[in-house]
N, C-alpha and C. Protein backbone atom coordinates (compact mmCIF):
# COMPACT_ATOMS: atom_id res chain seq x y z
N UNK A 1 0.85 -1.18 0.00
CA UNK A 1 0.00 0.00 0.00
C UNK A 1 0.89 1.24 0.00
N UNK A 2 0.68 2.29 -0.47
CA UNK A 2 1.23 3.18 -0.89
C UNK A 2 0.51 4.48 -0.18
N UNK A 3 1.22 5.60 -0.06
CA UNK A 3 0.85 6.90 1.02
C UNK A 3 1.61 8.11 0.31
N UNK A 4 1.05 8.99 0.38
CA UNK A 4 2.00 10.40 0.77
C UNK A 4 1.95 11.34 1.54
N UNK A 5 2.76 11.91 1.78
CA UNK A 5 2.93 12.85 2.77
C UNK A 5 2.73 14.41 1.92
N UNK A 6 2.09 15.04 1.84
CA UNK A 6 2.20 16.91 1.19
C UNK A 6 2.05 17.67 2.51
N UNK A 7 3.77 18.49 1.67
CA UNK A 7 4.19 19.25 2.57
C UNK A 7 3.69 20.73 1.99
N UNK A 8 3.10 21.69 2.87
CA UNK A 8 2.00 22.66 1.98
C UNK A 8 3.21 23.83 2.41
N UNK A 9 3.10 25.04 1.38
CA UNK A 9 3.86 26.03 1.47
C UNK A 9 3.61 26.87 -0.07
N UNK A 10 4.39 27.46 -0.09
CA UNK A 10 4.73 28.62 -1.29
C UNK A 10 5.75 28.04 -2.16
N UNK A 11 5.90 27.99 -3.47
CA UNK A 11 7.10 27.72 -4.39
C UNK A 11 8.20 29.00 -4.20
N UNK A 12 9.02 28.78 -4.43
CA UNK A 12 9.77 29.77 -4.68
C UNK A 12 10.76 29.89 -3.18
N UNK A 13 12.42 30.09 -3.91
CA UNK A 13 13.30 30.40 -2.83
C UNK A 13 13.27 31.80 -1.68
N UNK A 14 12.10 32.60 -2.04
CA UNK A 14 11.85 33.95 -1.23
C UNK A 14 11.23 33.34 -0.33
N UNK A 15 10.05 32.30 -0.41
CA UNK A 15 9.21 31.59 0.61
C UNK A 15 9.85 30.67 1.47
N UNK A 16 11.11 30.12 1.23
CA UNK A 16 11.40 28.70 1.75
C UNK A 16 10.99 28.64 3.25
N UNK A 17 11.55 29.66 3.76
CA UNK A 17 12.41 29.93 5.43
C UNK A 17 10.36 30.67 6.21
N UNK A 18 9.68 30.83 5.40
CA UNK A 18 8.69 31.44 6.14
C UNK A 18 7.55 30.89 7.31
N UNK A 19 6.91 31.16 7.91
CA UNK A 19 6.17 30.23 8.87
C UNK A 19 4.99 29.97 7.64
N UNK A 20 4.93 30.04 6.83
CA UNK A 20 3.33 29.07 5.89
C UNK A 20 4.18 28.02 5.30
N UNK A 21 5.26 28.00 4.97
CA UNK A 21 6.49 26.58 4.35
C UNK A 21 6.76 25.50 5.61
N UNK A 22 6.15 25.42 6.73
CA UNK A 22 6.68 24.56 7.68
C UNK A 22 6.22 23.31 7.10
N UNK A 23 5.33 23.26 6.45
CA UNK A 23 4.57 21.97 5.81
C UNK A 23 5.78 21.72 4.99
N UNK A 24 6.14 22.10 4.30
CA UNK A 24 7.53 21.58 3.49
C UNK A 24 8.37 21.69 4.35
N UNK A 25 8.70 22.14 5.32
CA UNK A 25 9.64 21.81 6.14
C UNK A 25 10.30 20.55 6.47
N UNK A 26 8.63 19.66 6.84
CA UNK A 26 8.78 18.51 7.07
C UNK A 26 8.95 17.62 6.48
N UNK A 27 8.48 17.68 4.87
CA UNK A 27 8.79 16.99 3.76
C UNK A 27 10.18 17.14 3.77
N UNK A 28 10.67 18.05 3.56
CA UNK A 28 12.34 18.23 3.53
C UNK A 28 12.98 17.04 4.69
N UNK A 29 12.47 17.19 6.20
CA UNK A 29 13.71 16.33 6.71
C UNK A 29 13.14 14.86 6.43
N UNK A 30 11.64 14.80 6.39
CA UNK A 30 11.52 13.16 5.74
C UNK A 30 12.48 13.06 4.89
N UNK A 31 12.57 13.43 3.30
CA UNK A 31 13.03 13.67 2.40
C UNK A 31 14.90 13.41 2.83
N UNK A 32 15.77 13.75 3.31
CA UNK A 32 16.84 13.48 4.03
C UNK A 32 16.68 12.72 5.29
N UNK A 33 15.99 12.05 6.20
CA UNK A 33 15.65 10.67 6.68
C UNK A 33 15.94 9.64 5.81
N UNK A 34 14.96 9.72 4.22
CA UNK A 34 14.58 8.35 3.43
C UNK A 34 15.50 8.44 2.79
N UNK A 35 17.11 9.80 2.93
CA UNK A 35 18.11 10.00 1.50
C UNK A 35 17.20 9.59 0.21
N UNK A 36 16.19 10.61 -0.17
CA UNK A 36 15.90 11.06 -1.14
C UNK A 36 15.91 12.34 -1.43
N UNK A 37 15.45 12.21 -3.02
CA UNK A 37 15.63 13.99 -3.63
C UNK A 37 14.44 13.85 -4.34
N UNK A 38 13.75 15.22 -3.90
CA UNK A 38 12.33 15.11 -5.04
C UNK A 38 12.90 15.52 -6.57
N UNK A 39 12.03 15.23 -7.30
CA UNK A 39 11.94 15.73 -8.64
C UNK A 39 10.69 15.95 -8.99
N UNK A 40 10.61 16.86 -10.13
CA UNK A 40 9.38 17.28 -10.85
C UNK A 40 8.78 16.54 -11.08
N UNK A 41 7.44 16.51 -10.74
CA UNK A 41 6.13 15.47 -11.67
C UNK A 41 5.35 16.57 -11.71
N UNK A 42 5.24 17.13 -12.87
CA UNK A 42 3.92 18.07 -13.17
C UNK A 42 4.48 19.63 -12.35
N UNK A 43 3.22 19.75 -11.48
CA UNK A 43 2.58 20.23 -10.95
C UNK A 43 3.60 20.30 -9.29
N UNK A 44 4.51 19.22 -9.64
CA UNK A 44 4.45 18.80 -7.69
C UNK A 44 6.22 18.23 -7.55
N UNK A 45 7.04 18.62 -6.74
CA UNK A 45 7.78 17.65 -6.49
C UNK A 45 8.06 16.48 -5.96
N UNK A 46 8.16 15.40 -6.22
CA UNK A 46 8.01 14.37 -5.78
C UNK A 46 9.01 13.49 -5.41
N UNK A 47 9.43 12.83 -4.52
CA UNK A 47 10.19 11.52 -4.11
C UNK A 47 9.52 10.42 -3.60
N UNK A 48 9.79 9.49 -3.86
CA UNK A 48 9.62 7.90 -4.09
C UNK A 48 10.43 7.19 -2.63
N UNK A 49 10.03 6.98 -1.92
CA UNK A 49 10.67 6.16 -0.75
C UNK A 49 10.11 5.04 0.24
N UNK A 50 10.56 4.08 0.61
CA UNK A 50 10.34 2.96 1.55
C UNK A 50 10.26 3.73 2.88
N UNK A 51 9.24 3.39 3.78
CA UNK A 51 9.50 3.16 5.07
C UNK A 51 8.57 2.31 5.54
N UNK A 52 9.25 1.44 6.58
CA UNK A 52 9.05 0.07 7.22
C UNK A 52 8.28 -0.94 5.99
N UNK A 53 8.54 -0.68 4.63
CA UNK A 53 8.37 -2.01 4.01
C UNK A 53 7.39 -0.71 2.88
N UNK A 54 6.82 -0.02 3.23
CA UNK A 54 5.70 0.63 2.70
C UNK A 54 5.99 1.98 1.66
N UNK A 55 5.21 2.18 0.69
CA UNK A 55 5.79 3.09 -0.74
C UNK A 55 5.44 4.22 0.37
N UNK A 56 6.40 5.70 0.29
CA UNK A 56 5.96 6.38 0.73
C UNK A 56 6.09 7.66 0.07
N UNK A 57 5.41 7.99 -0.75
CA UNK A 57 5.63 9.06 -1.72
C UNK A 57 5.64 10.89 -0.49
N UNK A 58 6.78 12.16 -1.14
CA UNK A 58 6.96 12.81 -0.25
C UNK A 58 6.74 14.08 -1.38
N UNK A 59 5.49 14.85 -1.30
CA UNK A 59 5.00 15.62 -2.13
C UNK A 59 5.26 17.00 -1.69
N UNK A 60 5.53 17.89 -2.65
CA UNK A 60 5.55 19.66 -2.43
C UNK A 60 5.17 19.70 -3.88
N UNK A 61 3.24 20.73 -3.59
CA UNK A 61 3.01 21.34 -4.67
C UNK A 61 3.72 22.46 -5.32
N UNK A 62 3.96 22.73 -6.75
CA UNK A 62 4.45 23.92 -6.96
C UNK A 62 3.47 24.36 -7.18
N UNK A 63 2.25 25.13 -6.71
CA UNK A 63 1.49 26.31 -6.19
C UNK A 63 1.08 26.94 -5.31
N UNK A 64 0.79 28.27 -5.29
CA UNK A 64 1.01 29.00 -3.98
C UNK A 64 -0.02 27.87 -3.12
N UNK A 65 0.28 28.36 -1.93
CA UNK A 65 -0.90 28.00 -0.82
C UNK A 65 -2.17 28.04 -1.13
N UNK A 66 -2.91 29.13 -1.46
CA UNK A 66 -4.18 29.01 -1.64
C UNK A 66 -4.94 28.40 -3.01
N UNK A 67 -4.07 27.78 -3.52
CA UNK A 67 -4.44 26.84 -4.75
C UNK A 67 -3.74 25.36 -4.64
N UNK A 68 -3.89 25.19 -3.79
CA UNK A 68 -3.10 23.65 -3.78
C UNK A 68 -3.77 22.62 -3.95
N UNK A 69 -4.90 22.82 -4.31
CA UNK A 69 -6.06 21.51 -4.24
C UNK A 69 -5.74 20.47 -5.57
N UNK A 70 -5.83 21.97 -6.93
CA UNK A 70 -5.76 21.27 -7.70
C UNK A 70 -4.35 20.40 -7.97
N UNK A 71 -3.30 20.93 -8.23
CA UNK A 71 -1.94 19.82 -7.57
C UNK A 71 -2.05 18.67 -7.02
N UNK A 72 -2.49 18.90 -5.63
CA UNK A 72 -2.78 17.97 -4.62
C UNK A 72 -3.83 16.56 -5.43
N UNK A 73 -4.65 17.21 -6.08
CA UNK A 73 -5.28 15.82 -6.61
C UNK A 73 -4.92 15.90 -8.07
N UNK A 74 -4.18 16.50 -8.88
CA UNK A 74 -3.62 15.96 -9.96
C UNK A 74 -2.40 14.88 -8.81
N UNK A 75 -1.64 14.94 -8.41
CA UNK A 75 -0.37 14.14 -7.86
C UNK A 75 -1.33 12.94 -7.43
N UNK A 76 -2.41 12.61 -6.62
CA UNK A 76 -3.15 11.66 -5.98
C UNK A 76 -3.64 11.01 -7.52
N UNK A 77 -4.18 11.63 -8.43
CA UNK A 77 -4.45 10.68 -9.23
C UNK A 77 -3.35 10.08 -10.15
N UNK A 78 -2.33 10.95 -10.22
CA UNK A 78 -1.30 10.45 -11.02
C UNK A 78 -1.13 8.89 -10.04
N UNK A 79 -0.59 9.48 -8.96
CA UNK A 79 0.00 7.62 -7.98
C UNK A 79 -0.89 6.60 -7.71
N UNK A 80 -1.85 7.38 -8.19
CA UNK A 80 -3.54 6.37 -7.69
C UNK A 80 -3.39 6.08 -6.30
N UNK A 81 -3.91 6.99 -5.78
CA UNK A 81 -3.37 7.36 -4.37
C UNK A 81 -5.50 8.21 -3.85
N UNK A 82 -5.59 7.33 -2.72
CA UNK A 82 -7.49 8.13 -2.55
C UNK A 82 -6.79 9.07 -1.31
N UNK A 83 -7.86 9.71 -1.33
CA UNK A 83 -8.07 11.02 -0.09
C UNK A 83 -7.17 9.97 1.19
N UNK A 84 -7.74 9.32 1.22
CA UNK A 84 -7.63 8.76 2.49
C UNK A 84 -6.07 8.12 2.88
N UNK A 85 -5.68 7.82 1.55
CA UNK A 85 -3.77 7.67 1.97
C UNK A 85 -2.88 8.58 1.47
N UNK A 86 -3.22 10.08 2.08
CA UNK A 86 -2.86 11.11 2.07
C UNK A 86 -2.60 11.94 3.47
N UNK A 87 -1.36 12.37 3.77
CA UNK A 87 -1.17 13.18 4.90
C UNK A 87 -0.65 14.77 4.50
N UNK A 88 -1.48 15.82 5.03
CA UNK A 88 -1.17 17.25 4.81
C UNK A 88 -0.55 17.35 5.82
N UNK A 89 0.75 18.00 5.87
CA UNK A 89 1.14 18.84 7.18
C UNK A 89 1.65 20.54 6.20
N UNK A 90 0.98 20.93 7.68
CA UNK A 90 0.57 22.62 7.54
C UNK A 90 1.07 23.19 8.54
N UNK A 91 0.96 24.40 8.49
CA UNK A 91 1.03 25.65 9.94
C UNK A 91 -0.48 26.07 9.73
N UNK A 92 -0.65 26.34 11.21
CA UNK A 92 -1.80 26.48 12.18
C UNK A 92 -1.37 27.86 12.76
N UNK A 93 -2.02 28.94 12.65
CA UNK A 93 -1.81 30.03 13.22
C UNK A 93 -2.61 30.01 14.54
N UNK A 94 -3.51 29.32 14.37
CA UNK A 94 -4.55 29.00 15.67
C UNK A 94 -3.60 28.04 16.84
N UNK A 95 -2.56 27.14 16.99
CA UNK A 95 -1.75 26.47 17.66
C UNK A 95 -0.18 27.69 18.29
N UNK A 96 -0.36 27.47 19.10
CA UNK A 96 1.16 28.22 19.99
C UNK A 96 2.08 27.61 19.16
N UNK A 97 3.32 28.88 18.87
CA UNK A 97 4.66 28.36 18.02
C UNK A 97 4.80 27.25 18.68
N UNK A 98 5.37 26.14 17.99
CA UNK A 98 6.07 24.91 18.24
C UNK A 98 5.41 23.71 18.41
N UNK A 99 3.48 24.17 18.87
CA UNK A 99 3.12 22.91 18.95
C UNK A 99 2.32 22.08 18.04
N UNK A 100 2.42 21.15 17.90
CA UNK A 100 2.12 19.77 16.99
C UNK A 100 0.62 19.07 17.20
N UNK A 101 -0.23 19.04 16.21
CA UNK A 101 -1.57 18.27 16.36
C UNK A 101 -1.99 17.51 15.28
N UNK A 102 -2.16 16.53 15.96
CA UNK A 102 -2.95 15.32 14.62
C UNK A 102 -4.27 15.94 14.12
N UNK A 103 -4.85 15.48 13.55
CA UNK A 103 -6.04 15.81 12.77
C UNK A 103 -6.38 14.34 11.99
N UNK A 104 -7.39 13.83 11.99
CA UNK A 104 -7.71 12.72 11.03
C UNK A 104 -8.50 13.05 10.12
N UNK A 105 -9.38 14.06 10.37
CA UNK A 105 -10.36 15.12 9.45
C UNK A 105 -10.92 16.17 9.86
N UNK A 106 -11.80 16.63 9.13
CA UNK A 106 -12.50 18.11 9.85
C UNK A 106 -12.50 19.04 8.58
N UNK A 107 -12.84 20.54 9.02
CA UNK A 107 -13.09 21.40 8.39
C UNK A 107 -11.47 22.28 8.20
N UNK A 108 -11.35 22.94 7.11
CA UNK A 108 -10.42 23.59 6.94
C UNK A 108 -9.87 24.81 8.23
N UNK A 109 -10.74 24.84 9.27
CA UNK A 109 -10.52 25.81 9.78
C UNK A 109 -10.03 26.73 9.59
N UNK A 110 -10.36 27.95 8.38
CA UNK A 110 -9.74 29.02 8.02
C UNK A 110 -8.31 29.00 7.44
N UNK A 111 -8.05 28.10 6.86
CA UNK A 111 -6.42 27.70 6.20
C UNK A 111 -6.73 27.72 4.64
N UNK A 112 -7.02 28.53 3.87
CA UNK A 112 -6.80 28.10 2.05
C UNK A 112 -6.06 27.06 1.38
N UNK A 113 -5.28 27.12 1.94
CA UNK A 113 -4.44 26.00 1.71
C UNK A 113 -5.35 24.72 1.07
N UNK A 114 -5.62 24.11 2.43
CA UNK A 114 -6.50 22.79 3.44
C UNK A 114 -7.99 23.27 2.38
N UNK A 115 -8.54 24.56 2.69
CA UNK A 115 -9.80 24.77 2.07
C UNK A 115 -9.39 24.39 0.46
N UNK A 116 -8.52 24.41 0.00
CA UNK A 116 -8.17 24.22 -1.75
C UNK A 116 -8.05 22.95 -1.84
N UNK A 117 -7.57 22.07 -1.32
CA UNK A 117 -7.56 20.96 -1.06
C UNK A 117 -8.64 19.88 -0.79
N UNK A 118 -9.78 20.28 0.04
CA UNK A 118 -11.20 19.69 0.20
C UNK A 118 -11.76 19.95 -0.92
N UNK A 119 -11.98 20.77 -1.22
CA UNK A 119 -12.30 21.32 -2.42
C UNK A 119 -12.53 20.54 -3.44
N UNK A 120 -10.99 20.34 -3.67
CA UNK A 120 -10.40 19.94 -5.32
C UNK A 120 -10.79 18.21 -4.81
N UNK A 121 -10.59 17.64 -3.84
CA UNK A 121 -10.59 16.63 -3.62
C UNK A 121 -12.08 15.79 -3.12
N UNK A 122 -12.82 16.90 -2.87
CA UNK A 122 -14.37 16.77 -2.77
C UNK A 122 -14.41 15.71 -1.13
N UNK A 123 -13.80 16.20 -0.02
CA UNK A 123 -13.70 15.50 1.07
C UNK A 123 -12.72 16.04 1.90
N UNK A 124 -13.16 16.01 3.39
CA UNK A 124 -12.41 16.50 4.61
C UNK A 124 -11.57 15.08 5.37
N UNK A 125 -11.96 14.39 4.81
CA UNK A 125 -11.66 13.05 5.84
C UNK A 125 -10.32 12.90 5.11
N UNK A 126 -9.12 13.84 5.67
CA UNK A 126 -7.67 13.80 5.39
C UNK A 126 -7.05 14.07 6.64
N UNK A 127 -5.89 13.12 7.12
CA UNK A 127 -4.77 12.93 8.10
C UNK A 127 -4.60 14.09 7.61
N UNK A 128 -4.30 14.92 9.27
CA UNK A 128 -3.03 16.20 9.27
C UNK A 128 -2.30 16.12 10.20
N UNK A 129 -1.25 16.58 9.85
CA UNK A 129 -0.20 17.21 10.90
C UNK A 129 0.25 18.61 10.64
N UNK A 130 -0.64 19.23 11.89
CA UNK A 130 -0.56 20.85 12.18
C UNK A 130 0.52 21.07 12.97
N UNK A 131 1.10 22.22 12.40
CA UNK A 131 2.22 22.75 13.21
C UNK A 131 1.82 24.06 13.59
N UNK A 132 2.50 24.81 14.65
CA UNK A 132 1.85 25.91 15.16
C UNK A 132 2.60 27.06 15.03
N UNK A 133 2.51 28.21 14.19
CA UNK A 133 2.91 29.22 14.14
C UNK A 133 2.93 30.51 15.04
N UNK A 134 1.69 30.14 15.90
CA UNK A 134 1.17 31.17 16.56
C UNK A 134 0.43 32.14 15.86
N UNK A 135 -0.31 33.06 16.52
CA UNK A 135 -1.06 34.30 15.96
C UNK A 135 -0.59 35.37 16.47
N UNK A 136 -0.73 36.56 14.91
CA UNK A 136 -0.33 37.57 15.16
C UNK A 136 -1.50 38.28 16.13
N UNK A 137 -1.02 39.28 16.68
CA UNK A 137 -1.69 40.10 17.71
C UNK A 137 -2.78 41.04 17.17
N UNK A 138 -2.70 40.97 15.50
CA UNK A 138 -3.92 41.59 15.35
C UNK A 138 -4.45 41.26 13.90
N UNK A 139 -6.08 40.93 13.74
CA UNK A 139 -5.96 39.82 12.73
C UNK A 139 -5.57 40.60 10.99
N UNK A 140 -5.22 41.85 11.11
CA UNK A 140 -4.93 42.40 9.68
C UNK A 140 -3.42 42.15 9.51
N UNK A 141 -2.85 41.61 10.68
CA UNK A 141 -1.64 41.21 10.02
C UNK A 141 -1.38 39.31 9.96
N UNK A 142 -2.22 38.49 10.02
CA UNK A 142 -1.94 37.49 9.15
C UNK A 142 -1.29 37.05 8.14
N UNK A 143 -1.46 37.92 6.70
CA UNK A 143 -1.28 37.65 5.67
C UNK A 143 0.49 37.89 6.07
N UNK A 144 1.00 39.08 6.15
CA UNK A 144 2.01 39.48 6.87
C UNK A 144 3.33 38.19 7.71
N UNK A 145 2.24 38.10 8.50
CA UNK A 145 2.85 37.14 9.58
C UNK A 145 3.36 35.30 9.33
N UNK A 146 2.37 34.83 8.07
CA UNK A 146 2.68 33.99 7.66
C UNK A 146 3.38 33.57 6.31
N UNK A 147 4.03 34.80 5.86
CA UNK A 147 4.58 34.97 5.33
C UNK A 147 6.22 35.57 5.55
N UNK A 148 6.30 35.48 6.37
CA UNK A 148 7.59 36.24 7.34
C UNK A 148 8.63 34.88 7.82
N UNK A 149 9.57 34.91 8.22
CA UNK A 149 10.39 33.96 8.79
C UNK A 149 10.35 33.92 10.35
N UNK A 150 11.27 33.18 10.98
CA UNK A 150 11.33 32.80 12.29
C UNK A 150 12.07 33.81 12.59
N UNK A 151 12.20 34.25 13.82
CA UNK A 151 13.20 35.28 14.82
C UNK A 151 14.50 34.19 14.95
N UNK A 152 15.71 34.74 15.47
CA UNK A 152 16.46 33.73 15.74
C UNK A 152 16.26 32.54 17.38
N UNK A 153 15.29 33.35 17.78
CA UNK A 153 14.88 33.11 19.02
C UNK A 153 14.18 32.10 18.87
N UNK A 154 13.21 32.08 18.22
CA UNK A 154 12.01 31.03 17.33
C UNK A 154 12.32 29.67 16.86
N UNK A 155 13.82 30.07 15.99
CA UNK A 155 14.48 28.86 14.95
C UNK A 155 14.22 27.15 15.89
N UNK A 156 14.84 27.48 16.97
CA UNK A 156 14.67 26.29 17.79
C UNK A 156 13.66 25.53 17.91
N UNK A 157 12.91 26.38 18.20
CA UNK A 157 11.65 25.43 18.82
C UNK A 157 10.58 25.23 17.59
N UNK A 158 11.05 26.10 16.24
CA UNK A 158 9.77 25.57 15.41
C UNK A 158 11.15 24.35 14.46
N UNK A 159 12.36 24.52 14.35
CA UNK A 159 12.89 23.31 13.92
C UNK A 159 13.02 21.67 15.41
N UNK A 160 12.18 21.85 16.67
CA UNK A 160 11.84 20.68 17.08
C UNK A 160 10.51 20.20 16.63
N UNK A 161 9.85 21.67 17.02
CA UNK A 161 8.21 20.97 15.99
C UNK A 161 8.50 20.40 14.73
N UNK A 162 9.09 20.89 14.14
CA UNK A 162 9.18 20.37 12.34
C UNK A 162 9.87 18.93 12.47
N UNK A 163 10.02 18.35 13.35
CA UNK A 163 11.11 17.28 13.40
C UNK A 163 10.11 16.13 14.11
N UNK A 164 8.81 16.92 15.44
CA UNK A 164 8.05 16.07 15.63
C UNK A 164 7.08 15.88 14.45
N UNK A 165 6.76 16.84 14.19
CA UNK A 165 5.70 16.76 12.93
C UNK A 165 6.51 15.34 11.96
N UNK A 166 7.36 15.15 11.65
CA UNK A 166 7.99 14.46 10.66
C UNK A 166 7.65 12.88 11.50
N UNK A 167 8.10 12.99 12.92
CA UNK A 167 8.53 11.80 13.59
C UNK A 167 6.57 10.93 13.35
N UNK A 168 5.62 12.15 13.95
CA UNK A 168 4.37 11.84 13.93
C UNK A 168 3.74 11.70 11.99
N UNK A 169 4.19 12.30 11.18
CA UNK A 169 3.85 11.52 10.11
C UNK A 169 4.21 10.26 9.95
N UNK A 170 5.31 9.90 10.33
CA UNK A 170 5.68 8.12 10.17
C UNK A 170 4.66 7.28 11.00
N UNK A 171 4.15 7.77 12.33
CA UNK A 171 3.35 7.55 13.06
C UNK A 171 1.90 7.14 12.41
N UNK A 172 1.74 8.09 11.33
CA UNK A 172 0.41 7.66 10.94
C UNK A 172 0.54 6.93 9.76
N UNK A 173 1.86 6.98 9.43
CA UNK A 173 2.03 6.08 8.05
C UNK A 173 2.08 4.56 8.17
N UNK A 174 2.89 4.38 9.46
CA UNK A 174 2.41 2.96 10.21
C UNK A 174 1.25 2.26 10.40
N UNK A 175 0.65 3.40 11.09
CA UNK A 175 -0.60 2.72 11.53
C UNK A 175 -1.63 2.44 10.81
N UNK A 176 -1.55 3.59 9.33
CA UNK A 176 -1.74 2.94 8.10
C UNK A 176 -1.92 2.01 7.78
N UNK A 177 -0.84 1.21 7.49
CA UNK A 177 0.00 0.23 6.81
C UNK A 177 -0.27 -1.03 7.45
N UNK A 178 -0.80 -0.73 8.94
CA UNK A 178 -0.98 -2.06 10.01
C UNK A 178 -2.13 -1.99 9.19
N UNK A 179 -3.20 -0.76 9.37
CA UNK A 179 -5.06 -1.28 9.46
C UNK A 179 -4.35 -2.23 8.27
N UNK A 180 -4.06 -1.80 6.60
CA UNK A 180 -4.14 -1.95 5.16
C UNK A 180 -3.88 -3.76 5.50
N UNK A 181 -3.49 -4.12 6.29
CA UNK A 181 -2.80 -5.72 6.48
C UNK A 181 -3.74 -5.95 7.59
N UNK A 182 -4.75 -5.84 7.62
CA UNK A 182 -5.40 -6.54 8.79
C UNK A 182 -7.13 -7.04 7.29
C-alpha cells in the first residue's frame, strides 16, 4: 500500500524559510531521513521512498498556498493514491509556536491552503499534521505574519516541531500500513 505525505507552502526560494512553508519543512527532513531527492512530476515535487516495508511518496506542490487543491489531486491521481492515503502537514496560526496536532479530518478551519484541497478533492476526511505558528496580535496582520520567517529566538523550537511533525507523520504512516494488512 502506498501513502503520501504533502508538505504545503509557497514555491519559490523567497518563501522557503517562512512560517506558511513549515509543511515543506517537514517533507524536507523526511526527504533526508529516506536519502531522497524530489523531482518534478507536473505540478508537484516528488520523491519515491520505503518506510518500514511501505511506498511512501513525499509531495511539495508547486502552487502558492491558496491553490493547492488542484496539484494535490492531480499528484493523488497520477500515484492512484485516494483522499484517504494522504497526509497534509501545515502551519496552524490557531496552535502556539512549536506545537504539533494530529487531525484525522474536519473542516479547513480558516487555512486556504486545506480549504483548496477539500475542495479539489471533494472531502475532509484527510490525516493532518498541524504545526503551530502562533497568531499575530492583530488579525490584519496574518497575511504578513505567515509569510515572514522565524526570529532567531524562534528557529529552535519551530525546527523541534518540524522534526516532531515528521517523527508523527511516520506515526500515521504505520498505523496505516498495520489497518491496510489486517
Amino acid at each position: 500500500m502506498a501513502q503520501a505525505v504533502v508538505g504545503l507552502g509557497n514555491p519559490g526560494p523567497e518563501y522557503r524559510n517562512t512560517r506558511h512553508n513549515v509543511g515543506q519543512r517537514v517533507v524536507d527532513l523526511l526527504a533526508r531521513a529516506l536519502h531522497k531527492r524530489p523531482t518534478r512530476e507536473g505540478t508537484a515535487l516528488v520523491a519515491r521512498g520505503e518506510w518500514q516495508g511501505e511506498t511512501l511518496y513525499l509531495v511539495k506542490p508547486l502552487a502558492f498556498m491558496n491553490a493547492s487543491g488542484p496539484p494535490v489531486a492531480r499528484v493523488a491521481a497520477r500515484l492512484g493514491l485516494s483522499p484517504a492515503e494522504l497526509i497534509l502537514a501545515y502551519d496552524d496560526i490557531d496552535l502556539a509556536l512549536g506545537i504539533v496536532r494530529i487531525r484525522m479530518k474536519g473542516s479547513h478551519g480558516g487555512h486556504k491552503g486545506v480549504r483548496s484541497i477539500i475542495e479539489a478533492l471533494g472531502t475532509d476526511e484527510l490525516r493532518r499534521v498541524k504545526i503551530g505558528i502562533g497568531r499575530p496580535p492583530h488579525r490584519d496582520q496574518v497575511t504578513d505574519h505567515v509569510l515572514t520567517g522565524f526570529t532567531p529566538e524562534e528557529l529552535p523550537l519551530i525546527e523541534a516541531a518540524c522534526q516532531e511533525a515528521a517523527d508523527r507523520v511516520l506515526d500515521l504512516v504505520a498505523a496505516r500500513a498495520v489497518e491496510g494488512r489486517r
